[in-house]
Protein backbone atom coordinates (compact mmCIF):
# COMPACT_ATOMS: atom_id res chain seq x y z
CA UNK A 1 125.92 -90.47 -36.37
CA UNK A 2 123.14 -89.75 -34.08
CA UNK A 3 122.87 -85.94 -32.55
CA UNK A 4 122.72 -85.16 -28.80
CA UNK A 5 119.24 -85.76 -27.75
CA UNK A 6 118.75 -82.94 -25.02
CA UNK A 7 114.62 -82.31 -25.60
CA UNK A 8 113.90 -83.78 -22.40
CA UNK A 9 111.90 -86.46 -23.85
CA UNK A 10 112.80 -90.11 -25.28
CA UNK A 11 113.20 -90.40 -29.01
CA UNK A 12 112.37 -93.31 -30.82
CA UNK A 13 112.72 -94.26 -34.61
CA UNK A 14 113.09 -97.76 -36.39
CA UNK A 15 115.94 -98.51 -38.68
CA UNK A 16 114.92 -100.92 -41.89
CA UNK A 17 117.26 -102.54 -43.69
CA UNK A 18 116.49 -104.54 -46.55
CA UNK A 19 118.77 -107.48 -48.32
CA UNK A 20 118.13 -110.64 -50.35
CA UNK A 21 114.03 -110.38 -50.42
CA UNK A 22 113.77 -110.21 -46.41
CA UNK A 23 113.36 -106.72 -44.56
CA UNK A 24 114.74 -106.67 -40.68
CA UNK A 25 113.31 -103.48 -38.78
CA UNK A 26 115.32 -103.07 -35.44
CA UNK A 27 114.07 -100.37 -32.98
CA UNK A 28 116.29 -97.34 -31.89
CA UNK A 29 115.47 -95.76 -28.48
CA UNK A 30 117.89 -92.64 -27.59
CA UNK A 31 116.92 -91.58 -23.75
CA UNK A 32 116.49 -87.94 -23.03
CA UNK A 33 118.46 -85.01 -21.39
CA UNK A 34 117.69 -83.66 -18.68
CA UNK A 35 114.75 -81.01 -18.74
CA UNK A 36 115.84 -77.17 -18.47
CA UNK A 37 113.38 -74.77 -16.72
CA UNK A 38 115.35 -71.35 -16.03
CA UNK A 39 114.49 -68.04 -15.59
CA UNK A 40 115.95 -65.35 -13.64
CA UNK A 41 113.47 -64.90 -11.25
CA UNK A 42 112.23 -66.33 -7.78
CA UNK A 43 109.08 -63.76 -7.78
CA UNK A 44 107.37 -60.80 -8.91
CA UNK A 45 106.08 -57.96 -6.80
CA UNK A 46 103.83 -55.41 -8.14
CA UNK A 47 102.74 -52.21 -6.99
CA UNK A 48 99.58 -51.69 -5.58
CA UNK A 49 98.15 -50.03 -8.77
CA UNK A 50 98.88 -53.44 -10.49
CA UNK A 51 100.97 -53.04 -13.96
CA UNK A 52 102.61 -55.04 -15.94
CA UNK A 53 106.63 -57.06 -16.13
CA UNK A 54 108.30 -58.93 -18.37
CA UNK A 55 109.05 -62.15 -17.64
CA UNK A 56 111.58 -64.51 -19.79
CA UNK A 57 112.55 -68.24 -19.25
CA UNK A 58 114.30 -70.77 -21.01
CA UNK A 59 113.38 -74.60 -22.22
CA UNK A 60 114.62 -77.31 -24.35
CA UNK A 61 110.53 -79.27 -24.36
CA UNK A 62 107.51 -77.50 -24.54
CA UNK A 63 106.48 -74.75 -21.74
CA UNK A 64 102.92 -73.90 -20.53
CA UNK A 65 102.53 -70.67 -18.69
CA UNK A 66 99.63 -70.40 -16.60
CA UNK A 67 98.35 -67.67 -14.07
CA UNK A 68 97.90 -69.40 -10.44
CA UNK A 69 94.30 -68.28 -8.66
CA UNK A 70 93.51 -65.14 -7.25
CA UNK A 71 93.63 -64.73 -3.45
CA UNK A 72 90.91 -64.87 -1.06
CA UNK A 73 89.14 -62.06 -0.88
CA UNK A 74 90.20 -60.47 -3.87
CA UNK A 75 87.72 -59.43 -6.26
CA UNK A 76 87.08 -58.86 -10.17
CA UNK A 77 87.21 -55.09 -11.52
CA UNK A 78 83.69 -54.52 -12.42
C-alpha cells in the first residue's frame, strides 16, 4: 500500500522485481498534494519604536522566510 503523498512535490521510486535470471524495473510516479502555506496573519504593524512579534505558519514542503527591502528613505541605525 502506498501512503497519501501530500508534500507538495512528485515522488518517484522504481520497483525491481526479479524472476528466472531476468530483472524488470518498472517506474512508480505518485503526483503531489496540493501545497499548504497558512498562517494567521495578513500583516504586521509595529510601533514606531520598532520591537519584535511572533510570527507562526504552517507547511507540508520546505519554507524559506525572507525579510522584503527596506523602504525608501529609510536608513541603517548607525
Amino acid at each position: 500500500m502506498l501512503r497519501a503523498n501530500d508534500l507538495g512535490n512528485d515522488r518517484v521510486g522504481s520497483v525491481i522485481v526479479n524472476a528466472g535470471g531476468l530483472q524488470k524495473r518498472v517506474t512508480v510516479r505518485q503526483a503531489s498534494g496540493d501545497v499548504i502555506l497558512a498562517t494567521d496573519l495578513e500583516r504586521l504593524v509595529f510601533p514606531i519604536e520598532g520591537g519584535t512579534k511572533k510570527v507562526v505558519f504552517e507547511s507540508n514542503t520546505t519554507a524559506k522566510v525572507e525579510i522584503g527591502p527596506k523602504p525608501l528613505g529609510s536608513s541603517s541605525p548607525k
